[in-house]
C-alpha atoms as a PDB file:
ATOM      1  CA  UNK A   1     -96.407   8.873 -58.344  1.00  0.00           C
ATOM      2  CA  UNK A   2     -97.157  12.574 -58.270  1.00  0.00           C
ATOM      3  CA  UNK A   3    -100.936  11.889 -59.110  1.00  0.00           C
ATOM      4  CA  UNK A   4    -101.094   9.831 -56.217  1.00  0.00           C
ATOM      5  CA  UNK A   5     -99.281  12.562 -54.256  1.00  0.00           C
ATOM      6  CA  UNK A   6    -101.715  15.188 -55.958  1.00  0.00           C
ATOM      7  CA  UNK A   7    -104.990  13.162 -54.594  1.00  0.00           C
ATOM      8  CA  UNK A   8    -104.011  11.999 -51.075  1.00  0.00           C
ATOM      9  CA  UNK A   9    -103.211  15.852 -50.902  1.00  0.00           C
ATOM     10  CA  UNK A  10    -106.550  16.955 -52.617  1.00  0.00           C
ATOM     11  CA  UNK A  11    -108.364  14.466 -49.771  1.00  0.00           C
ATOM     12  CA  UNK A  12    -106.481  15.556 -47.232  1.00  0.00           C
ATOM     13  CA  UNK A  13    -107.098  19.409 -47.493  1.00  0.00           C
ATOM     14  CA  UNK A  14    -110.983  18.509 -48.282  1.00  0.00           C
ATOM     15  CA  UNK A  15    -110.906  16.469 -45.143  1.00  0.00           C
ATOM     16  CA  UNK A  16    -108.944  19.696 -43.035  1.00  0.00           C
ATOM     17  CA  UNK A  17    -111.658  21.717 -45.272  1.00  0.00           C
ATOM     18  CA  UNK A  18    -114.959  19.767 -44.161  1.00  0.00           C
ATOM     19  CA  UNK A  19    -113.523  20.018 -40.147  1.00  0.00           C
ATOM     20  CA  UNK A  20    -113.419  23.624 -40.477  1.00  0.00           C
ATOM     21  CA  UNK A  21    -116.591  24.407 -41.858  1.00  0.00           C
ATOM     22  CA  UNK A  22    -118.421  22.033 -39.218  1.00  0.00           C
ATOM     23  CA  UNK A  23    -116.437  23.966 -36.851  1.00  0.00           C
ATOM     24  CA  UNK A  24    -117.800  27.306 -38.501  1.00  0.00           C
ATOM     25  CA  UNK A  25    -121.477  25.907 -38.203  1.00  0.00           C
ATOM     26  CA  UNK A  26    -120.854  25.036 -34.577  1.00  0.00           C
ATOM     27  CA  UNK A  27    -119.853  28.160 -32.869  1.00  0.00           C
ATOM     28  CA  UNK A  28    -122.411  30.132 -35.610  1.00  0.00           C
ATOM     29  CA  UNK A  29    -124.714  28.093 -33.646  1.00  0.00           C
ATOM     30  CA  UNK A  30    -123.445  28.468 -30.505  1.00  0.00           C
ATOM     31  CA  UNK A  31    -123.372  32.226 -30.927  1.00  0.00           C
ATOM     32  CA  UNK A  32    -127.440  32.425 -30.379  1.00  0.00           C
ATOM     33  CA  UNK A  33    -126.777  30.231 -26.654  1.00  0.00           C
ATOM     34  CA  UNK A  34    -124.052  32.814 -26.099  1.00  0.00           C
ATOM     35  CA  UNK A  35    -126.448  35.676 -26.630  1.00  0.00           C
ATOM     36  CA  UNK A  36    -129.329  34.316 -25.112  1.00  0.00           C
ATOM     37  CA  UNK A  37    -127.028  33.627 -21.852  1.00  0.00           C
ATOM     38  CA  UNK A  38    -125.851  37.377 -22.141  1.00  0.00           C
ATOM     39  CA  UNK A  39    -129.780  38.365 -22.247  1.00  0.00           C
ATOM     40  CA  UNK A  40    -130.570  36.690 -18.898  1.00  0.00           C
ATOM     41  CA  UNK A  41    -127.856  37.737 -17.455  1.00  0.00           C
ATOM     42  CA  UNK A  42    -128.408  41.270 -17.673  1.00  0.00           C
ATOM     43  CA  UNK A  43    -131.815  40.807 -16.547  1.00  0.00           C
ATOM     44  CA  UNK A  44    -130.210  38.817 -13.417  1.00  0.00           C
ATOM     45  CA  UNK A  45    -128.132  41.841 -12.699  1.00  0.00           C
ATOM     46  CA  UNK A  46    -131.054  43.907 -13.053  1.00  0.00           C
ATOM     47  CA  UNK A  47    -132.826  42.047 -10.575  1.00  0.00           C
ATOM     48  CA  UNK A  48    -130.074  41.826  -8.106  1.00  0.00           C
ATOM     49  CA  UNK A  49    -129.833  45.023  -8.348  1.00  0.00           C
ATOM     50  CA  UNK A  50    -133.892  45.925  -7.633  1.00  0.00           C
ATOM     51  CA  UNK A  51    -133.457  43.259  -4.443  1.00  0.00           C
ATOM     52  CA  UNK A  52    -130.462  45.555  -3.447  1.00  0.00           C
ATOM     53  CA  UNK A  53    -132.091  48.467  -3.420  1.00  0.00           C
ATOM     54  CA  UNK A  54    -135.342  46.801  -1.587  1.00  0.00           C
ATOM     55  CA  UNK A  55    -132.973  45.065   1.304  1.00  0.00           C
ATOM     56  CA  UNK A  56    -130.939  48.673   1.264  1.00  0.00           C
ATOM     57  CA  UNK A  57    -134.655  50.280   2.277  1.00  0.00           C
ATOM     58  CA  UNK A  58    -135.904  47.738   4.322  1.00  0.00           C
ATOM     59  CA  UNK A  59    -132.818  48.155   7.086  1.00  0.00           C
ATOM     60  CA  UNK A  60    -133.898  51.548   7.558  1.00  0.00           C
ATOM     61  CA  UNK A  61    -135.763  51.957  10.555  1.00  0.00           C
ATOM     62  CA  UNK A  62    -138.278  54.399   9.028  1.00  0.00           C
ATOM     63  CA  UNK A  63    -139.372  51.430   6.603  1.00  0.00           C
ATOM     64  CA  UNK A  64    -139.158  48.308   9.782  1.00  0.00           C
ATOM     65  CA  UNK A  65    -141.345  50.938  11.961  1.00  0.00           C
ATOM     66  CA  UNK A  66    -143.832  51.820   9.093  1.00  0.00           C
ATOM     67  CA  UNK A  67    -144.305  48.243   8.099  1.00  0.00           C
ATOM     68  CA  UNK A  68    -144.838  46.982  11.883  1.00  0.00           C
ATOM     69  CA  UNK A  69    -147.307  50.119  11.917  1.00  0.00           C
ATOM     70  CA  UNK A  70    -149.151  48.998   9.222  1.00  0.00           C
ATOM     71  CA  UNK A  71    -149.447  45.072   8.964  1.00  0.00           C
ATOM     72  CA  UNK A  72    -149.059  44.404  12.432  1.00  0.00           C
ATOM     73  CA  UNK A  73    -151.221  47.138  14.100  1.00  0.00           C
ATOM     74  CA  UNK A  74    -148.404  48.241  16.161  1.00  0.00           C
ATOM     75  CA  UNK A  75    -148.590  51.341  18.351  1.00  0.00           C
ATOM     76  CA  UNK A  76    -145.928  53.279  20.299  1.00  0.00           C
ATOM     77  CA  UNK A  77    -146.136  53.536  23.640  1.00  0.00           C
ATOM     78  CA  UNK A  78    -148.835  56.847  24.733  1.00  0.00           C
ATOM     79  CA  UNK A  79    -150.981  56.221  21.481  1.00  0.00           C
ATOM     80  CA  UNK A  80    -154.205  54.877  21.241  1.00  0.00           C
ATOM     81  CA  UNK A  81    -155.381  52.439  18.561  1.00  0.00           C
ATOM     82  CA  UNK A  82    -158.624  53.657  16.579  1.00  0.00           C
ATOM     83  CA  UNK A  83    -160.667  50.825  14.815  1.00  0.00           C
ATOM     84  CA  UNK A  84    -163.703  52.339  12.631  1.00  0.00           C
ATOM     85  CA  UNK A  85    -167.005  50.085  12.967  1.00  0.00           C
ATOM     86  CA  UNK A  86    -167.931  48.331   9.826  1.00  0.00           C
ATOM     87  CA  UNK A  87    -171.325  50.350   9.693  1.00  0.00           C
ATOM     88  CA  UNK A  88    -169.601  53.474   9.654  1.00  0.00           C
ATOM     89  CA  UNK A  89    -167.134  52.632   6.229  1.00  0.00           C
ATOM     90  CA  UNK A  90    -168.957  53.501   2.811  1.00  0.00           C
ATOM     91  CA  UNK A  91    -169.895  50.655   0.939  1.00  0.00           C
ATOM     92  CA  UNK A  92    -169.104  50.078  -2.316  1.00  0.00           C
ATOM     93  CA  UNK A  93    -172.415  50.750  -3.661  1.00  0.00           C
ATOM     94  CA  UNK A  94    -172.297  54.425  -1.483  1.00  0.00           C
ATOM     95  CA  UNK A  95    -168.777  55.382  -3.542  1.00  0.00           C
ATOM     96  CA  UNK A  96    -170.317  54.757  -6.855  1.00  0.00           C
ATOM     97  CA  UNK A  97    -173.559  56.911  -5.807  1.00  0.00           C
ATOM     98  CA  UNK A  98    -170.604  59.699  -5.808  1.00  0.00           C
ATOM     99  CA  UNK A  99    -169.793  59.203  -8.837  1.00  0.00           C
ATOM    100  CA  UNK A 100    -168.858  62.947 -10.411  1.00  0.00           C
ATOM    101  CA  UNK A 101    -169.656  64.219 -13.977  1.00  0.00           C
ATOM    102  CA  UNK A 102    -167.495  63.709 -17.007  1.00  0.00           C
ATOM    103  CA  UNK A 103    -164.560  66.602 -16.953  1.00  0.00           C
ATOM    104  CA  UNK A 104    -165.856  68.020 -20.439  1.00  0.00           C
ATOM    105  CA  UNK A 105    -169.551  68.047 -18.805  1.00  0.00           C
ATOM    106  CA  UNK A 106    -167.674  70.152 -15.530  1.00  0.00           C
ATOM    107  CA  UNK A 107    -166.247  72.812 -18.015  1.00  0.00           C
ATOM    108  CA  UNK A 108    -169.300  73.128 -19.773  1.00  0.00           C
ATOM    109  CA  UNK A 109    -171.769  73.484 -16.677  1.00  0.00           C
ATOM    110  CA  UNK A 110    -168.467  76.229 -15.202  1.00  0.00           C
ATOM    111  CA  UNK A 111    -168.381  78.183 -18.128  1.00  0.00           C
ATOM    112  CA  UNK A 112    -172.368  78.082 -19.153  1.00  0.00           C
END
């Protein structure tokens, strides 16, 4: 009687035994989701955070009035709008004919 006692004891705590290491194994595994959730979370906040600080700037009326300025060609009332002829912007091939000396080459030619 007490071996049977002994062995439906034995199988129970190796049954309570096997549940608690699966359990282990689970939330080991679950611990990379966990981090991995925390990781794009903080980048979220980050983000939010950016967008904040852009929709912050953007109510000012400096920004709204440089932007309309800018993209939209728009001109307060008394100013003139200036547009430059195509023929009179340097090309890309006039820019490179600029192009200056090395700075080493500079220093040499200033001090020699």
């Amino acid at each position: 009687m007490k071996k049977a006692a002994y062995i439906i004891a034995v199988v129970g705590l190796l049954l309570v035994i096997n549940g608690l290491i699966g359990s282990i194994f689970d939330l080991w595994s679950k611990q990379d989701v966990v981090k991995e959730a925390q990781r794009k979370l903080e980048q979220e906040k980050a983000k939010n955070a950016k967008l904040k600080a852009e929709y912050t700037l953007a109510q000012k009326q400096d920004f709204v009035e440089k932007e309309a300025r800018n993209k939209l060609f728009w001109v307060k009332e008394g100013e003139q709008n200036v547009l430059i002829p195509e023929d009179l912007l340097p090309k890309d091939n006039e820019i490179k004919a600029i192009k200056q000396d090395p700075y080493w080459k500079q220093w040499v030619n200033l001090f020699l």
